[in-house]
N, C-alpha and C. Protein backbone atom coordinates (compact mmCIF):
# COMPACT_ATOMS: atom_id res chain seq x y z
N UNK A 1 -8.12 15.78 -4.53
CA UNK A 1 -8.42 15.36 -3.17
C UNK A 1 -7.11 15.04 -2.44
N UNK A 2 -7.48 15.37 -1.37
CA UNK A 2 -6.01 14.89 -0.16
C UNK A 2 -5.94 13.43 0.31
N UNK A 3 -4.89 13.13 0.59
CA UNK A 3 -4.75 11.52 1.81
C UNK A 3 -6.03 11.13 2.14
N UNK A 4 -5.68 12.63 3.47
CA UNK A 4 -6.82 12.38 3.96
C UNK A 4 -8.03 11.84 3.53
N UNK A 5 -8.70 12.87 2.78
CA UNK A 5 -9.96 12.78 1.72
C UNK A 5 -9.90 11.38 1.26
N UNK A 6 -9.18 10.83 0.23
CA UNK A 6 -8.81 9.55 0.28
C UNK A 6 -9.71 8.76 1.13
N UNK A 7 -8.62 8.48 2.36
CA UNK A 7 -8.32 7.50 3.17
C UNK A 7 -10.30 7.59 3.76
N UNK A 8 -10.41 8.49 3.93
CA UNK A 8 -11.79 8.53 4.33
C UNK A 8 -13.49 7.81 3.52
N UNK A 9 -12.89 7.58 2.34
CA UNK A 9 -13.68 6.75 1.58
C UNK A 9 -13.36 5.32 1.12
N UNK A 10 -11.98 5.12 2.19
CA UNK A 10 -11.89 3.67 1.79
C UNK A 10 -12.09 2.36 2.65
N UNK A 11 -12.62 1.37 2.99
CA UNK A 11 -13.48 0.37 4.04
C UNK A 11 -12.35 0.92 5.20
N UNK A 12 -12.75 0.21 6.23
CA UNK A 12 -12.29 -0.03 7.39
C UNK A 12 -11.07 -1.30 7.77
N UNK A 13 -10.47 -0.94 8.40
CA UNK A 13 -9.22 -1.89 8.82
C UNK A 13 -9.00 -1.93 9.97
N UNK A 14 -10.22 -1.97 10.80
CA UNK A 14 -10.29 -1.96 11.85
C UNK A 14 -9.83 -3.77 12.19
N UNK A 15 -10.53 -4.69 11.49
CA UNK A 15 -10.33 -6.48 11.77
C UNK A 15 -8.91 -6.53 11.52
N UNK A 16 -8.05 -6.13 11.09
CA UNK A 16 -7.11 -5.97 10.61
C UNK A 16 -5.65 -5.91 11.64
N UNK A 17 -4.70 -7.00 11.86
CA UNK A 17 -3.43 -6.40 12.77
C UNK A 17 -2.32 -6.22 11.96
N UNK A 18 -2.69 -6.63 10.68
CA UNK A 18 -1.14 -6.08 9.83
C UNK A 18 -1.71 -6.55 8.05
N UNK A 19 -1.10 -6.24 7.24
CA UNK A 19 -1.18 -6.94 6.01
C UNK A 19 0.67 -7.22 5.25
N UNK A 20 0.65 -8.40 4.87
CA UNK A 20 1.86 -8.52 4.30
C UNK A 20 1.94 -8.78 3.18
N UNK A 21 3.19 -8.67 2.14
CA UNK A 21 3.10 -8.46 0.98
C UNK A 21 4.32 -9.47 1.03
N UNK A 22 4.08 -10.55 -0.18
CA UNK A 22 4.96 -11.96 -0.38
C UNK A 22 5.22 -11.50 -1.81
N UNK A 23 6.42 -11.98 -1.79
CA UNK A 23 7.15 -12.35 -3.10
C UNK A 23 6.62 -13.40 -4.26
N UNK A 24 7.30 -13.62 -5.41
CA UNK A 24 6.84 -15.25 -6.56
C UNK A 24 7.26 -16.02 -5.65
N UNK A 25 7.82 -16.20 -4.74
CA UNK A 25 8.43 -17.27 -4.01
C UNK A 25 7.83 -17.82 -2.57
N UNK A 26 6.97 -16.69 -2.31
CA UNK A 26 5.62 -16.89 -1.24
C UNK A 26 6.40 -16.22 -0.20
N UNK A 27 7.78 -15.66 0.07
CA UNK A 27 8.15 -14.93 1.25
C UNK A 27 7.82 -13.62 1.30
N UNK A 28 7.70 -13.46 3.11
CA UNK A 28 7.21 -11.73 3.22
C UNK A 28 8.63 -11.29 2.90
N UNK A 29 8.01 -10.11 2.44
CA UNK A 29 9.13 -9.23 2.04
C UNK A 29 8.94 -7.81 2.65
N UNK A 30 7.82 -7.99 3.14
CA UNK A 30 7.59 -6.59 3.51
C UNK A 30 5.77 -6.66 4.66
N UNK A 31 6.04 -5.99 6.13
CA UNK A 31 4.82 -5.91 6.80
C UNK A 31 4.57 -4.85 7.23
N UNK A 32 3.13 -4.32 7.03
CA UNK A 32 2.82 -3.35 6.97
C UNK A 32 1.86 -3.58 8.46
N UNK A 33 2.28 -2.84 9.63
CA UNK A 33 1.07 -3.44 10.77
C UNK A 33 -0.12 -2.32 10.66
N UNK A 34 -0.49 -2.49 11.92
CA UNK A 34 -1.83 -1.66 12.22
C UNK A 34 -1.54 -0.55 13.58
N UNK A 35 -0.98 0.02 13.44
CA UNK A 35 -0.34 0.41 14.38
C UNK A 35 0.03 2.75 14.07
N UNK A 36 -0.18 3.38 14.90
CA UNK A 36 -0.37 4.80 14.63
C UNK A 36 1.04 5.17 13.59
N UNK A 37 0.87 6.16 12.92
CA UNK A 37 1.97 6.08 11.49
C UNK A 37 1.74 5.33 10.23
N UNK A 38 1.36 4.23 10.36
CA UNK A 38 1.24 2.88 9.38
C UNK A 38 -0.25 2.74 8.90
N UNK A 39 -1.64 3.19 9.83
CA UNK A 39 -2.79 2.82 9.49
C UNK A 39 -3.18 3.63 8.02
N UNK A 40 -2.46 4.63 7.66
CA UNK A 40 -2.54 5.03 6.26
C UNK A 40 -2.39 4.23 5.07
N UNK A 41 -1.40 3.84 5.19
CA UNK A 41 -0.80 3.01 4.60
C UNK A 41 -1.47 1.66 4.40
N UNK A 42 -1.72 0.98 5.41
CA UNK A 42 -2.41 -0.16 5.54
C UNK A 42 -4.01 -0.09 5.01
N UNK A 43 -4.40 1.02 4.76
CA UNK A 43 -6.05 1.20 4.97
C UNK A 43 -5.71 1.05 3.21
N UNK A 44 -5.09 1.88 3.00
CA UNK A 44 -4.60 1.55 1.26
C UNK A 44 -4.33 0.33 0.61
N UNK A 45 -3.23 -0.14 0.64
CA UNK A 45 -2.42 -1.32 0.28
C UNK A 45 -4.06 -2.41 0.47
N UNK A 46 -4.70 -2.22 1.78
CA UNK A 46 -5.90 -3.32 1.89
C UNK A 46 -7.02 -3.13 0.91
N UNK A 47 -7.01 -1.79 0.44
CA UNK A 47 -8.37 -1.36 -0.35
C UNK A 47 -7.82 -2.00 -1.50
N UNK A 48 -6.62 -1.92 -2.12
CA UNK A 48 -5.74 -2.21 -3.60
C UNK A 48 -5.87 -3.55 -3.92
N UNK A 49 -5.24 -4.47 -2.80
CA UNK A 49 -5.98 -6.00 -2.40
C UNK A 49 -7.13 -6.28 -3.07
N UNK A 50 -7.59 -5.80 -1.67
CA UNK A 50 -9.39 -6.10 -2.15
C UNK A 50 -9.83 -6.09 -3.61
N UNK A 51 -9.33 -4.77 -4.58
CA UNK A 51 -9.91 -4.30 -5.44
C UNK A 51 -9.17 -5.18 -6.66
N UNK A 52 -8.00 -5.61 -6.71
CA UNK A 52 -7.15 -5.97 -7.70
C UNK A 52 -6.33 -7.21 -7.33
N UNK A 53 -6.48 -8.35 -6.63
CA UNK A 53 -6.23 -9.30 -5.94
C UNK A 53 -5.22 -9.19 -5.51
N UNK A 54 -4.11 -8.11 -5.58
CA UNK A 54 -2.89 -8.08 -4.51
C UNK A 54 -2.20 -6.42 -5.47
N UNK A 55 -1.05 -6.53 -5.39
CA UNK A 55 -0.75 -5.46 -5.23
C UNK A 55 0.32 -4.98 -7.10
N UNK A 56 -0.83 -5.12 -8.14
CA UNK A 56 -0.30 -5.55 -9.35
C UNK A 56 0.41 -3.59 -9.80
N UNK A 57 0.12 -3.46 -11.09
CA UNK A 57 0.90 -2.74 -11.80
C UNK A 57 0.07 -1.95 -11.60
N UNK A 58 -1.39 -2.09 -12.03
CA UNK A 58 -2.66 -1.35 -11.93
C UNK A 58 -3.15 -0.89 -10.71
N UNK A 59 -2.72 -1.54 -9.49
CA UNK A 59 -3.22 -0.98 -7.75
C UNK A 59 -2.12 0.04 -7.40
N UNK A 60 -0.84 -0.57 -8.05
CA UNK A 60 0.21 0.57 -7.58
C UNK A 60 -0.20 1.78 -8.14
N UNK A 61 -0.66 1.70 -9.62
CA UNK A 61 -0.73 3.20 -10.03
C UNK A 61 -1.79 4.04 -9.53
N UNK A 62 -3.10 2.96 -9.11
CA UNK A 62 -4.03 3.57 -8.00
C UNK A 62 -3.45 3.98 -6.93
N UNK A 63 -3.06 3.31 -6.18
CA UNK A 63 -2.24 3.54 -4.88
C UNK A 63 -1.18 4.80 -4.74
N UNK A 64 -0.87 5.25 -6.21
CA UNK A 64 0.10 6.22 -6.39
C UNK A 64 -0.99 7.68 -6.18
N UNK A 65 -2.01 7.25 -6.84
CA UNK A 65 -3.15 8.54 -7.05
C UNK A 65 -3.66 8.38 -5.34
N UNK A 66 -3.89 7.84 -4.43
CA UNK A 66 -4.71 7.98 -3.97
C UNK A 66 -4.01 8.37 -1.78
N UNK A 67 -2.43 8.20 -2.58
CA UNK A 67 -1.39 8.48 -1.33
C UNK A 67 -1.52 10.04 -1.53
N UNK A 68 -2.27 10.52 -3.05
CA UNK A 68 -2.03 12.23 -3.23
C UNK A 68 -0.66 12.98 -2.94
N UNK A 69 -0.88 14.15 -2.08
CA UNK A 69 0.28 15.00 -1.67
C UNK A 69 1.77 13.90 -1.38
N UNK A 70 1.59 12.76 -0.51
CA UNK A 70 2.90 12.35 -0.64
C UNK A 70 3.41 11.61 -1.26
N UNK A 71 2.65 11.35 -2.21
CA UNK A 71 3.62 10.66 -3.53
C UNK A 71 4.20 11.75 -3.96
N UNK A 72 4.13 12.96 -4.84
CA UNK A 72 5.02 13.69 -4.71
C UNK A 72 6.20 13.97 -4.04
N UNK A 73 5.78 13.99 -2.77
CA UNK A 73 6.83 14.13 -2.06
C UNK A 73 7.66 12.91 -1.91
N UNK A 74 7.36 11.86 -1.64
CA UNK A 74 8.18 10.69 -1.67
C UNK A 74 8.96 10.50 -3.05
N UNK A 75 8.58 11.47 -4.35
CA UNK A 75 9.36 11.37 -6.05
C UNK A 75 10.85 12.10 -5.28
N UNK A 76 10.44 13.26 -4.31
CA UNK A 76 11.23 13.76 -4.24
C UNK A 76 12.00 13.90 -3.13
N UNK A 77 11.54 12.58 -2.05
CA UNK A 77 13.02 12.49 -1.11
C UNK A 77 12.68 10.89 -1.41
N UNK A 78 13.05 10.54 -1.89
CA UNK A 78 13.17 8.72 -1.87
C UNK A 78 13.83 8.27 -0.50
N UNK A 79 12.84 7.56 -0.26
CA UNK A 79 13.37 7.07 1.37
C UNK A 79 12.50 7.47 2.18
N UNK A 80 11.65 8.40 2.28
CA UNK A 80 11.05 8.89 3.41
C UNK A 80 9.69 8.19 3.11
N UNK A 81 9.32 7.80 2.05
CA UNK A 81 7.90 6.92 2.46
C UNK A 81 7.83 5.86 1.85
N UNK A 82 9.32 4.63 2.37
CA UNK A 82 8.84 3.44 1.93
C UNK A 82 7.75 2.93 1.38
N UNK A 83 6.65 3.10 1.90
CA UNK A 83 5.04 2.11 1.29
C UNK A 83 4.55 3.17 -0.02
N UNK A 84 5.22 3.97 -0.23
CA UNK A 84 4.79 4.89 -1.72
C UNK A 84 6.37 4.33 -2.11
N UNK A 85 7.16 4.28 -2.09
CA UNK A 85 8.39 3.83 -3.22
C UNK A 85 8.25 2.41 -3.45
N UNK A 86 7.38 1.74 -2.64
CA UNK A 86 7.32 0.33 -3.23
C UNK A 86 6.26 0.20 -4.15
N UNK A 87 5.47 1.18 -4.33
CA UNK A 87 4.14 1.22 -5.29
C UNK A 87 4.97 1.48 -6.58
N UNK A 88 6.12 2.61 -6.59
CA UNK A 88 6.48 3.55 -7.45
C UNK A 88 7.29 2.11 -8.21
N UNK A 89 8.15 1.34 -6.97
CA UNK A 89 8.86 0.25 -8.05
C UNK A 89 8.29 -0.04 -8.37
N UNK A 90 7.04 -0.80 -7.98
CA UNK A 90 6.17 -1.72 -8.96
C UNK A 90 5.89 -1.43 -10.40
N UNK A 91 5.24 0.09 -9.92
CA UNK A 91 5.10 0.32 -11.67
C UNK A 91 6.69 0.19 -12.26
N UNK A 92 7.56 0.93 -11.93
CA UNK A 92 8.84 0.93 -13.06
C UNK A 92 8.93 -0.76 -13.19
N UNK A 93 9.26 -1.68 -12.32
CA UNK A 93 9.39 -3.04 -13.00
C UNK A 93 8.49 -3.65 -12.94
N UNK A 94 7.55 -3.82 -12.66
CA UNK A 94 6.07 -4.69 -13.14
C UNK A 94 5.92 -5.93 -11.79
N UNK A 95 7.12 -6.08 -10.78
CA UNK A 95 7.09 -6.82 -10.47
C UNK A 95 5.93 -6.47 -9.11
N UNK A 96 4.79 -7.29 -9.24
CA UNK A 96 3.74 -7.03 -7.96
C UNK A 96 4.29 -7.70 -6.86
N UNK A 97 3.14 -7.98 -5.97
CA UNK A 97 2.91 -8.58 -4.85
C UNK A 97 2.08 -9.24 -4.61
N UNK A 98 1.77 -10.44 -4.01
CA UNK A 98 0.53 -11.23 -3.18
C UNK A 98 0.70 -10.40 -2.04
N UNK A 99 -0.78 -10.64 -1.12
CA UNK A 99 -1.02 -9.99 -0.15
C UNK A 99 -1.44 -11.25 0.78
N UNK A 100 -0.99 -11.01 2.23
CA UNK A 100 -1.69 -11.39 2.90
C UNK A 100 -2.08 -10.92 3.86
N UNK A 101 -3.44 -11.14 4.98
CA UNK A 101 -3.84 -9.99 6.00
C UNK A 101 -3.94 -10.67 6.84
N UNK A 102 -3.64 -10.31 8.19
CA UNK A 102 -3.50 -10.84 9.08
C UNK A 102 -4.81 -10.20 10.03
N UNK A 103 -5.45 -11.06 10.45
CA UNK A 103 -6.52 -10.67 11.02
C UNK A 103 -6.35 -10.32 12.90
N UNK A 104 -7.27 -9.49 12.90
CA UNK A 104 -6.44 -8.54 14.76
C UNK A 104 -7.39 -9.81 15.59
């Protein structure tokens, strides 16, 4: 299945104006808004949440399957899709994320 395909079976993020991802130390480290470019991304990272209480070893490797076509591509230009290379670290060092969502 594609992104697309994906993205199309996963809830809505419509209530949604951003989700952020905190460190062991409770700081954002990273915000993901709601905004055209990003709602891919965000519709994900929120389903992974939901499903696995934030963004562990086990959502990244979901999250890796379910970005499809551009995880590949992000193996192979590192840099071009931040929110898939931060899944990809996770798995190599284990280190997750708390989530938080910011409601629109």
């Amino acid at each position: 299945m594609t992104f697309a395909d994906n993205l199309r079976q996963l809830p809505s993020i419509a209530h949604l104006a951003a989700l952020q991802l905190l460190n062991d130390a409770g700081q954002v480290v990273a915000t993901i808004p709601n905004q055209p470019g990003k709602t891919g991304s965000l519709t994900v990272y929120a389903a992974l949440a939901a499903k696995h209480g934030g963004i562990t070893v086990a959502a990244a490797q979901e999250g890796l399957e379910l970005f499809a076509e551009h995880t590949s591509d992000a193996r192979q230009h590192p840099g071009s899709h931040p929110n898939i290379d931060r899944l990809l670290q996770v798995v190599e060092t284990g280190q997750g994320y708390r989530v938080a969502l910011v409601q629109a």
